[in-house]
PDB file of N, CA and C in Angstrom:
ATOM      1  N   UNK A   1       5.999  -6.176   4.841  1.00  0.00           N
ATOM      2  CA  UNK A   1       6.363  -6.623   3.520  1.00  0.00           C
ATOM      3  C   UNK A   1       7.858  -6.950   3.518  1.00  0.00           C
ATOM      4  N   UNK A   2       7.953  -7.938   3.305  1.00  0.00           N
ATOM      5  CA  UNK A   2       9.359  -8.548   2.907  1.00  0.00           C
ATOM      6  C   UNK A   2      10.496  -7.506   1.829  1.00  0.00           C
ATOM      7  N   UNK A   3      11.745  -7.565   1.773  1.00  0.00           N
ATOM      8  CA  UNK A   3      12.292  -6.911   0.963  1.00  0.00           C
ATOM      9  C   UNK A   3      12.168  -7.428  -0.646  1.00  0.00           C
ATOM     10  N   UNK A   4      11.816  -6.232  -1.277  1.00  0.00           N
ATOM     11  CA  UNK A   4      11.714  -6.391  -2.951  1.00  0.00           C
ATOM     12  C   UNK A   4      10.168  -7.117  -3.220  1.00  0.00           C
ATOM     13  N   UNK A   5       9.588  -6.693  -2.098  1.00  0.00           N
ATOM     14  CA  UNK A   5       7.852  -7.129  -2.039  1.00  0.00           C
ATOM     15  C   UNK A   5       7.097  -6.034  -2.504  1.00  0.00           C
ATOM     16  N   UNK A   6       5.893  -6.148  -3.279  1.00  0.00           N
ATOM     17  CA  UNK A   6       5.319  -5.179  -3.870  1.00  0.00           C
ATOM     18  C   UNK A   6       3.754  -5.090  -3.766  1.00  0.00           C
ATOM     19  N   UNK A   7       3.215  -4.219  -3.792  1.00  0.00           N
ATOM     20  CA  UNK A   7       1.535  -4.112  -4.114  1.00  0.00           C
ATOM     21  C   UNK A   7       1.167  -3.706  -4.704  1.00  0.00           C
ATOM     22  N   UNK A   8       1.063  -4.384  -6.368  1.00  0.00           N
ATOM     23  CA  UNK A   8       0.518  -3.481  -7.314  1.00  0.00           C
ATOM     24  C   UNK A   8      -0.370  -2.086  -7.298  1.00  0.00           C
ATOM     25  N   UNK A   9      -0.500  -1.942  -8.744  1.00  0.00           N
ATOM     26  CA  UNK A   9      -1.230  -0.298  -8.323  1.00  0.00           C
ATOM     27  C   UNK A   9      -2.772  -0.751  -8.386  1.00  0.00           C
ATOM     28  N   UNK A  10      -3.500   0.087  -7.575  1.00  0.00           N
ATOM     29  CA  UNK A  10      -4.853  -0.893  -7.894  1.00  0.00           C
ATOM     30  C   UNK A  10      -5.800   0.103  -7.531  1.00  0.00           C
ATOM     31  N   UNK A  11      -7.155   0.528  -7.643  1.00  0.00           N
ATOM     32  CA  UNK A  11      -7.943   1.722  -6.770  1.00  0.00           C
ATOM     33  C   UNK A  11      -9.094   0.261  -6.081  1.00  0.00           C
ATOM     34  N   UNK A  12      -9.984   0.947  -5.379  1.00  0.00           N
ATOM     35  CA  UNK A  12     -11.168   0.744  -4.752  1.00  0.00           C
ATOM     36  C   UNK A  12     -12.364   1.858  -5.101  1.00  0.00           C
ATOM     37  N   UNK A  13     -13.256   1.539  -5.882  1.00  0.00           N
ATOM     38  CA  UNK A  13     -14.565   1.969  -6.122  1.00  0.00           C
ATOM     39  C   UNK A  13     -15.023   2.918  -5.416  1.00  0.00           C
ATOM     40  N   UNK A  14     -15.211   2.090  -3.894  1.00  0.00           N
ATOM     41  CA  UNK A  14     -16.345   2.486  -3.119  1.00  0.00           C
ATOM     42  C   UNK A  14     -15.491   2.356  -1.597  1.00  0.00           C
ATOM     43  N   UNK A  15     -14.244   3.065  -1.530  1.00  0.00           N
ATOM     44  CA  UNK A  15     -14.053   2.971   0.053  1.00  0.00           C
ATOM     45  C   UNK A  15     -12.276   3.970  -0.275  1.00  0.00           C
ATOM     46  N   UNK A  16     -12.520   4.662   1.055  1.00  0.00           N
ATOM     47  CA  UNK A  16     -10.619   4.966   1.163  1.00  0.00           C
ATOM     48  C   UNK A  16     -10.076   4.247   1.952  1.00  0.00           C
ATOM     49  N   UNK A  17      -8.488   4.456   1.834  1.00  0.00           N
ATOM     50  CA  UNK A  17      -7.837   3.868   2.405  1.00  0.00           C
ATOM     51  C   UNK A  17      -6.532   5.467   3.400  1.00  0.00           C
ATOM     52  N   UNK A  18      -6.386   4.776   4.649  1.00  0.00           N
ATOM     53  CA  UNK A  18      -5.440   5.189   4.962  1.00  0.00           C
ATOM     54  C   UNK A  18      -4.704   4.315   5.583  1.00  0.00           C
ATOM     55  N   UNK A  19      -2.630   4.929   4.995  1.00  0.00           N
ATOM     56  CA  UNK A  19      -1.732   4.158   5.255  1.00  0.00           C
ATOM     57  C   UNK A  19      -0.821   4.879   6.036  1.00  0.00           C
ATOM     58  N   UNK A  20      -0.669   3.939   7.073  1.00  0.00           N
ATOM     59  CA  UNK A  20       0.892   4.596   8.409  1.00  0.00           C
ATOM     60  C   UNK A  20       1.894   3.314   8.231  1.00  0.00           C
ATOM     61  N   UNK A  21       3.276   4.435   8.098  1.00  0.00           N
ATOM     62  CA  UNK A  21       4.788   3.439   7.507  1.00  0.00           C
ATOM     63  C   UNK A  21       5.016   3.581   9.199  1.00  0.00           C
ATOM     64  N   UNK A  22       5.159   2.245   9.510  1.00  0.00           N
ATOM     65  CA  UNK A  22       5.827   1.956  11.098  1.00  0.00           C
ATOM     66  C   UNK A  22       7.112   1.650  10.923  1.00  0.00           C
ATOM     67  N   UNK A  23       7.753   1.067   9.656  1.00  0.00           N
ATOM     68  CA  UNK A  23       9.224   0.416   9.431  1.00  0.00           C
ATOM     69  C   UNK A  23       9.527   0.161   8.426  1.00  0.00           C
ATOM     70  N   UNK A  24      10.775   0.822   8.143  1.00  0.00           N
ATOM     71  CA  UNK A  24      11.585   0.867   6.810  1.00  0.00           C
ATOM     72  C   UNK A  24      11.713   1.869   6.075  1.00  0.00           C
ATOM     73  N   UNK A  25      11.505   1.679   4.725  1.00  0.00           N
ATOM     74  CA  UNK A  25      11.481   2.642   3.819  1.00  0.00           C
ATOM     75  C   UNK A  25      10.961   1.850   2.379  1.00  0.00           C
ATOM     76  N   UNK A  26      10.053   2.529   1.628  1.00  0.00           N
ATOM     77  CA  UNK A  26       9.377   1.899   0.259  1.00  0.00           C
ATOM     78  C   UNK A  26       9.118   3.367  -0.709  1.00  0.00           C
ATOM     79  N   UNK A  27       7.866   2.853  -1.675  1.00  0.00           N
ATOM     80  CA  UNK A  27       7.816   4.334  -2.613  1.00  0.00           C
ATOM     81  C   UNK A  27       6.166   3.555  -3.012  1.00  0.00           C
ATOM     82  N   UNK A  28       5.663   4.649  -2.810  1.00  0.00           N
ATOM     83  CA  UNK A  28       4.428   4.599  -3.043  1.00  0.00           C
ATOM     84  C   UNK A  28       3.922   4.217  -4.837  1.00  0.00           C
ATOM     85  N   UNK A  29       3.206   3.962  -4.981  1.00  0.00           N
ATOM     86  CA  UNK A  29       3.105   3.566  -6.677  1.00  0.00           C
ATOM     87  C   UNK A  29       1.657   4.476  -6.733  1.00  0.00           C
ATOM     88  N   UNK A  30       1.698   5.472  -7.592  1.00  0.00           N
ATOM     89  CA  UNK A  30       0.275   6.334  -7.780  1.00  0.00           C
ATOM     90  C   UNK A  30       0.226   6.242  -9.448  1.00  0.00           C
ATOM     91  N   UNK A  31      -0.822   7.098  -9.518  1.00  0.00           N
ATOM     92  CA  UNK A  31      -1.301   7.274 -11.038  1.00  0.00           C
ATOM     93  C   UNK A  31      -0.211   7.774 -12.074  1.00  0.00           C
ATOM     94  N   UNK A  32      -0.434   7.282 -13.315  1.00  0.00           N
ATOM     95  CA  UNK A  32       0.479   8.092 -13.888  1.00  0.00           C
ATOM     96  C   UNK A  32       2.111   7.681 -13.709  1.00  0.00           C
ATOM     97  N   UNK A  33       2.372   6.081 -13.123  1.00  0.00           N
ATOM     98  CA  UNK A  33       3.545   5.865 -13.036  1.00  0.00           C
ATOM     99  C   UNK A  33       4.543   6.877 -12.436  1.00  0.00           C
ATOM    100  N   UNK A  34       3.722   7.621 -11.792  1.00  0.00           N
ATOM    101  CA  UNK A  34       4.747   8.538 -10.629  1.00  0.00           C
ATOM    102  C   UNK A  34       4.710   7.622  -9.092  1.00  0.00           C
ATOM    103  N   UNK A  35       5.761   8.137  -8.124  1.00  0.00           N
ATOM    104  CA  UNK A  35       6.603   6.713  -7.534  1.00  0.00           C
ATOM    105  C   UNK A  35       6.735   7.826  -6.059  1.00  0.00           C
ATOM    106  N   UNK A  36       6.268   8.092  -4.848  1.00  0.00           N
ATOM    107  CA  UNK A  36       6.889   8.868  -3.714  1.00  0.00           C
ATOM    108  C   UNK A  36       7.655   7.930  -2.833  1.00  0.00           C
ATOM    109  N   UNK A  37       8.577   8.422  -2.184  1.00  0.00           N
ATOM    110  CA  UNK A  37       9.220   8.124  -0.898  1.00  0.00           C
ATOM    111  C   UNK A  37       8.069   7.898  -0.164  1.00  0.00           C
ATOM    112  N   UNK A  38       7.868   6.312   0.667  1.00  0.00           N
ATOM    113  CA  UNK A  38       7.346   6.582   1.852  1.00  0.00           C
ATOM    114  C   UNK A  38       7.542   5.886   2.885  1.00  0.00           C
ATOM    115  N   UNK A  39       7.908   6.249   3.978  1.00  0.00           N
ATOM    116  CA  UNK A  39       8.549   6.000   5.254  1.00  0.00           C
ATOM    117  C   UNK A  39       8.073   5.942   6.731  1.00  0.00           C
ATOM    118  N   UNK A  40       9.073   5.202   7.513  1.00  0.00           N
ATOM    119  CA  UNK A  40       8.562   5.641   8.954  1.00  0.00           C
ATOM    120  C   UNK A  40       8.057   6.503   8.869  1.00  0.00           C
ATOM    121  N   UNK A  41       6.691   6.573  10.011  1.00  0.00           N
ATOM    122  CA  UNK A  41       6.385   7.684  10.754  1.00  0.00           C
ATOM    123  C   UNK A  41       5.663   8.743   9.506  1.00  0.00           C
ATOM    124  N   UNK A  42       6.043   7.999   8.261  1.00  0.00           N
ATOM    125  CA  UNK A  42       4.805   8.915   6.716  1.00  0.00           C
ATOM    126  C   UNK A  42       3.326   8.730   7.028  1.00  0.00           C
ATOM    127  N   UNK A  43       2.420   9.082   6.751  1.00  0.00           N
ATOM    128  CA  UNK A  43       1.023   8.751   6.642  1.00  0.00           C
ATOM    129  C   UNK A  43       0.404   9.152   4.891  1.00  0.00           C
ATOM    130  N   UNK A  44      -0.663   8.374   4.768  1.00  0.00           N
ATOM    131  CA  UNK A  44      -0.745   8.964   3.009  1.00  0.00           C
ATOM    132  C   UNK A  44      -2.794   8.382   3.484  1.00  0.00           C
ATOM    133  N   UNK A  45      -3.304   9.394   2.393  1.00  0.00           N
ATOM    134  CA  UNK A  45      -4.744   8.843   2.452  1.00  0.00           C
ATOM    135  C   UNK A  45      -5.127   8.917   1.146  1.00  0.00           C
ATOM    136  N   UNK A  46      -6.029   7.685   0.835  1.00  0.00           N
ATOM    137  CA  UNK A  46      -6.062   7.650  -0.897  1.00  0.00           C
ATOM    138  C   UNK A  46      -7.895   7.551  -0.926  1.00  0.00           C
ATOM    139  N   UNK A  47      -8.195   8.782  -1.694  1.00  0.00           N
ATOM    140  CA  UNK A  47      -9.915   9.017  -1.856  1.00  0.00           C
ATOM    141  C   UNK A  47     -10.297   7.533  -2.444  1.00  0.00           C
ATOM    142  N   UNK A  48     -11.643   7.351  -2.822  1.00  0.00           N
ATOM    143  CA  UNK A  48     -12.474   6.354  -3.614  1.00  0.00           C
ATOM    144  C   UNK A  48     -11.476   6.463  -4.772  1.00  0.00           C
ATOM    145  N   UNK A  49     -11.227   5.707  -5.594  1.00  0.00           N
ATOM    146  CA  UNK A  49     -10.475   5.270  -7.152  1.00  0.00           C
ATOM    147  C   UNK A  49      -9.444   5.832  -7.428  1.00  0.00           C
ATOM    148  N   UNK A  50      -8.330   6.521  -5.934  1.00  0.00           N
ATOM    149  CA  UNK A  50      -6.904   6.722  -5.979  1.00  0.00           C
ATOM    150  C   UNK A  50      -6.458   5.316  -6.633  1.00  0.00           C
ATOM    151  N   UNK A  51      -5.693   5.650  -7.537  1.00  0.00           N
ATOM    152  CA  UNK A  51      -4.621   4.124  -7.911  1.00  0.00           C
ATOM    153  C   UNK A  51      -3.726   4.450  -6.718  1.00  0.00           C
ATOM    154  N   UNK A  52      -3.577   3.519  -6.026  1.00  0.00           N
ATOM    155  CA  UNK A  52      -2.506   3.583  -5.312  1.00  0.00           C
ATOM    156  C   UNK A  52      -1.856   1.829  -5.102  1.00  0.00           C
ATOM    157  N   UNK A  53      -0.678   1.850  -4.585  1.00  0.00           N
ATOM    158  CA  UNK A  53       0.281   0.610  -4.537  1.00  0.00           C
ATOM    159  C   UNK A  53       1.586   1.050  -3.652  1.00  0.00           C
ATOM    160  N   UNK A  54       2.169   0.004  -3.458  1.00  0.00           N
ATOM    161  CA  UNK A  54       3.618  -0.063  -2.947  1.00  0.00           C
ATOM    162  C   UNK A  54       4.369  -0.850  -3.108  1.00  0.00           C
ATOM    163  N   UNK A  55       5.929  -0.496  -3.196  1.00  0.00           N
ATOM    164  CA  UNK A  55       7.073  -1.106  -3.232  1.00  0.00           C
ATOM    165  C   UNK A  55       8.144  -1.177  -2.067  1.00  0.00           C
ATOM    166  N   UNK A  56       8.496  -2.381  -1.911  1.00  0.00           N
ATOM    167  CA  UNK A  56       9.736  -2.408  -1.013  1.00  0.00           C
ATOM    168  C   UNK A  56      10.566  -1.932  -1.087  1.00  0.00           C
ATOM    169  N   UNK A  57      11.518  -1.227  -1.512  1.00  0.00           N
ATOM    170  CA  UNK A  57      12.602  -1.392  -2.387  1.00  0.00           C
ATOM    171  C   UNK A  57      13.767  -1.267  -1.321  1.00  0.00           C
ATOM    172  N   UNK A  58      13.683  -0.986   0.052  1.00  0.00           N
ATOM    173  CA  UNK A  58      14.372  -1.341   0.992  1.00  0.00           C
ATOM    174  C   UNK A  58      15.318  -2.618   1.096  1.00  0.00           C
ATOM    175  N   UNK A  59      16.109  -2.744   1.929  1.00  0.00           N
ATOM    176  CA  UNK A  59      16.708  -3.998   2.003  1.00  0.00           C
ATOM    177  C   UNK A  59      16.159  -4.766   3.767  1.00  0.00           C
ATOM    178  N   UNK A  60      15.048  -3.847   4.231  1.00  0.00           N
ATOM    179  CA  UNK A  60      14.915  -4.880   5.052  1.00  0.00           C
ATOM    180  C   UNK A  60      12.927  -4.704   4.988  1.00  0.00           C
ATOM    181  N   UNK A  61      12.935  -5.264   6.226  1.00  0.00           N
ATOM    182  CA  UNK A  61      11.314  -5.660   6.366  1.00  0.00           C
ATOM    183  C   UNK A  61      10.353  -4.136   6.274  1.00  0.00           C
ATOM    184  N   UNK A  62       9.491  -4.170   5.850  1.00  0.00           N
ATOM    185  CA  UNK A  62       8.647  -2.641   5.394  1.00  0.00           C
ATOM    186  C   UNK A  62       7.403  -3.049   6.309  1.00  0.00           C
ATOM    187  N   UNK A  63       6.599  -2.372   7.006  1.00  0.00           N
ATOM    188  CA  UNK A  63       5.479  -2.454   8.253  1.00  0.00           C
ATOM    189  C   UNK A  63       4.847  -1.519   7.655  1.00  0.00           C
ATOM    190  N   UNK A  64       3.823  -1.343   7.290  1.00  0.00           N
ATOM    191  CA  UNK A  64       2.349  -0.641   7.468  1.00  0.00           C
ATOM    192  C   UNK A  64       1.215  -0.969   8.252  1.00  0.00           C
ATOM    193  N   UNK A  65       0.771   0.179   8.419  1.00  0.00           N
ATOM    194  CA  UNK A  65      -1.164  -0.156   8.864  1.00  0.00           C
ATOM    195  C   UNK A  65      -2.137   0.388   7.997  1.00  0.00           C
ATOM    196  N   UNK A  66      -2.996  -0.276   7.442  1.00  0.00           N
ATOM    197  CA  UNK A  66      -4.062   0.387   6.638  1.00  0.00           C
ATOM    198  C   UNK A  66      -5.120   0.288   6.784  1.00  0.00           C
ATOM    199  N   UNK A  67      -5.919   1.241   6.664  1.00  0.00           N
ATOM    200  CA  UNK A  67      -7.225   1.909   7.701  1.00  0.00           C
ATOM    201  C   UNK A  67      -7.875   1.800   6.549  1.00  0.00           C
ATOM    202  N   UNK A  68      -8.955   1.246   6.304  1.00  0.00           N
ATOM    203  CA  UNK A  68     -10.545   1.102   5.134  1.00  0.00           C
ATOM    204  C   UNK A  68     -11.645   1.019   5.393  1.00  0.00           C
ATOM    205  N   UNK A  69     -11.898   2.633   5.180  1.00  0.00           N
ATOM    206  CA  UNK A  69     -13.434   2.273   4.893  1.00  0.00           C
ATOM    207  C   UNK A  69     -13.771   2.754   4.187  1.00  0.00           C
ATOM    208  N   UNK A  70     -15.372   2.971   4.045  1.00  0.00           N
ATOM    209  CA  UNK A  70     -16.023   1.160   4.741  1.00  0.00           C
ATOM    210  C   UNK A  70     -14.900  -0.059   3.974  1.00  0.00           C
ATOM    211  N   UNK A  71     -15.061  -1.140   5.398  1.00  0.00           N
ATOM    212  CA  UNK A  71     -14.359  -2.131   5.105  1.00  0.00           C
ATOM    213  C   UNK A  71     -14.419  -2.660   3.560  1.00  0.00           C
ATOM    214  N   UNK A  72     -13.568  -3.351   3.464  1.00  0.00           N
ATOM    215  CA  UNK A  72     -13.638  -4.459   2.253  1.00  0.00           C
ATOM    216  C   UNK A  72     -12.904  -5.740   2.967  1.00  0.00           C
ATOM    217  N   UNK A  73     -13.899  -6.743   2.416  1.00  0.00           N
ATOM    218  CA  UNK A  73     -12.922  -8.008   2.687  1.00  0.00           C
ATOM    219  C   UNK A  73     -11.983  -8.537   1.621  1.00  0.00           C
ATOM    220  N   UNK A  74     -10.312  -8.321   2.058  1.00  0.00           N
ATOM    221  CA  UNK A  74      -9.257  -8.528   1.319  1.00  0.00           C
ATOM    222  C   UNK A  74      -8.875 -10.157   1.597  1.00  0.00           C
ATOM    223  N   UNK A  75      -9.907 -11.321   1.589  1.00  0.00           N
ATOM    224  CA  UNK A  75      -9.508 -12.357   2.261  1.00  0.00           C
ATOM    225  C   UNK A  75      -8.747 -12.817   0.576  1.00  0.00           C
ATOM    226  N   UNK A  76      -9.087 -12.635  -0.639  1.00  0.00           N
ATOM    227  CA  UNK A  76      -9.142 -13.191  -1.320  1.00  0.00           C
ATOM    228  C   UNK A  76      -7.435 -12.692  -1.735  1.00  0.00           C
ATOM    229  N   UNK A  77      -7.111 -11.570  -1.495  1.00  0.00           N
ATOM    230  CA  UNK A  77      -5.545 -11.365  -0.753  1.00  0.00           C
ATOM    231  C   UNK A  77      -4.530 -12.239  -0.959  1.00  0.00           C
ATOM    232  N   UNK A  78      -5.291 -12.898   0.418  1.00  0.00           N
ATOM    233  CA  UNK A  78      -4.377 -13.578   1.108  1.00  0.00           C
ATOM    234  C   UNK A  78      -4.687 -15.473   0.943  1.00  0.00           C
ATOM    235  N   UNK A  79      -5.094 -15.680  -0.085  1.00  0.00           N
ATOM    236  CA  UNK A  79      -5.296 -17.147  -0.656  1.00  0.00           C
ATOM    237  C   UNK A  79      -4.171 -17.448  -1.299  1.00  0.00           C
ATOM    238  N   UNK A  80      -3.638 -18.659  -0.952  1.00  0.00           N
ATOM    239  CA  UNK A  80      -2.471 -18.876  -1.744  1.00  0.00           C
ATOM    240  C   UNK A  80      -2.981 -19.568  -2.850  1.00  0.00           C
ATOM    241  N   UNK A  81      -1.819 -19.019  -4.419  1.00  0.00           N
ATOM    242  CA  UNK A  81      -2.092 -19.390  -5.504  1.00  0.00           C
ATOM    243  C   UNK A  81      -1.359 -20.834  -5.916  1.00  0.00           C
ATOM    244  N   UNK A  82      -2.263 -21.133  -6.857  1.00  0.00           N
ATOM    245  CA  UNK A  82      -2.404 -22.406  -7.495  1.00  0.00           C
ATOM    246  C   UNK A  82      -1.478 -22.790  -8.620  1.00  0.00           C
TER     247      UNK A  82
END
């Protein structure tokens, strides 16, 4: 994620997610408009209908990996808007 890049807060129904910070530094966006540090080398796992999200708020490039299952296809993601 680019600096001052964000991922709204959002849950999933029917799947978890797990997230590993490889680079930078951001803040997690959870329920309740509460906000964590999360960083290199952090890991976080969010049950079925965790709100969860993220923020850049770093000044340089932010790296994650996120682990889902069962899958979902996020193609609709990554469509550029109109």
């Amino acid at each position: 994620m680019k600096a001052g890049a964000s991922q709204p807060r959002h849950t999933h129904d029917a799947s978890e997610q797990i997230w590993y910070a490889a680079q930078g530094t951001g803040k997690l966006l959870l329920a309740d408009d509460r906000e964590k540090e999360f960083k290199a080398g952090d890991a976080v796992r969010f049950a079925d209908g965790d709100v969860h999200g993220l923020l850049n708020d770093g000044k340089d490039e932010f790296v994650y990996v996120s682990v889902t299952a069962p899958p979902i296809h996020f193609g609709y993601a990554y469509q550029e808007k109109r």
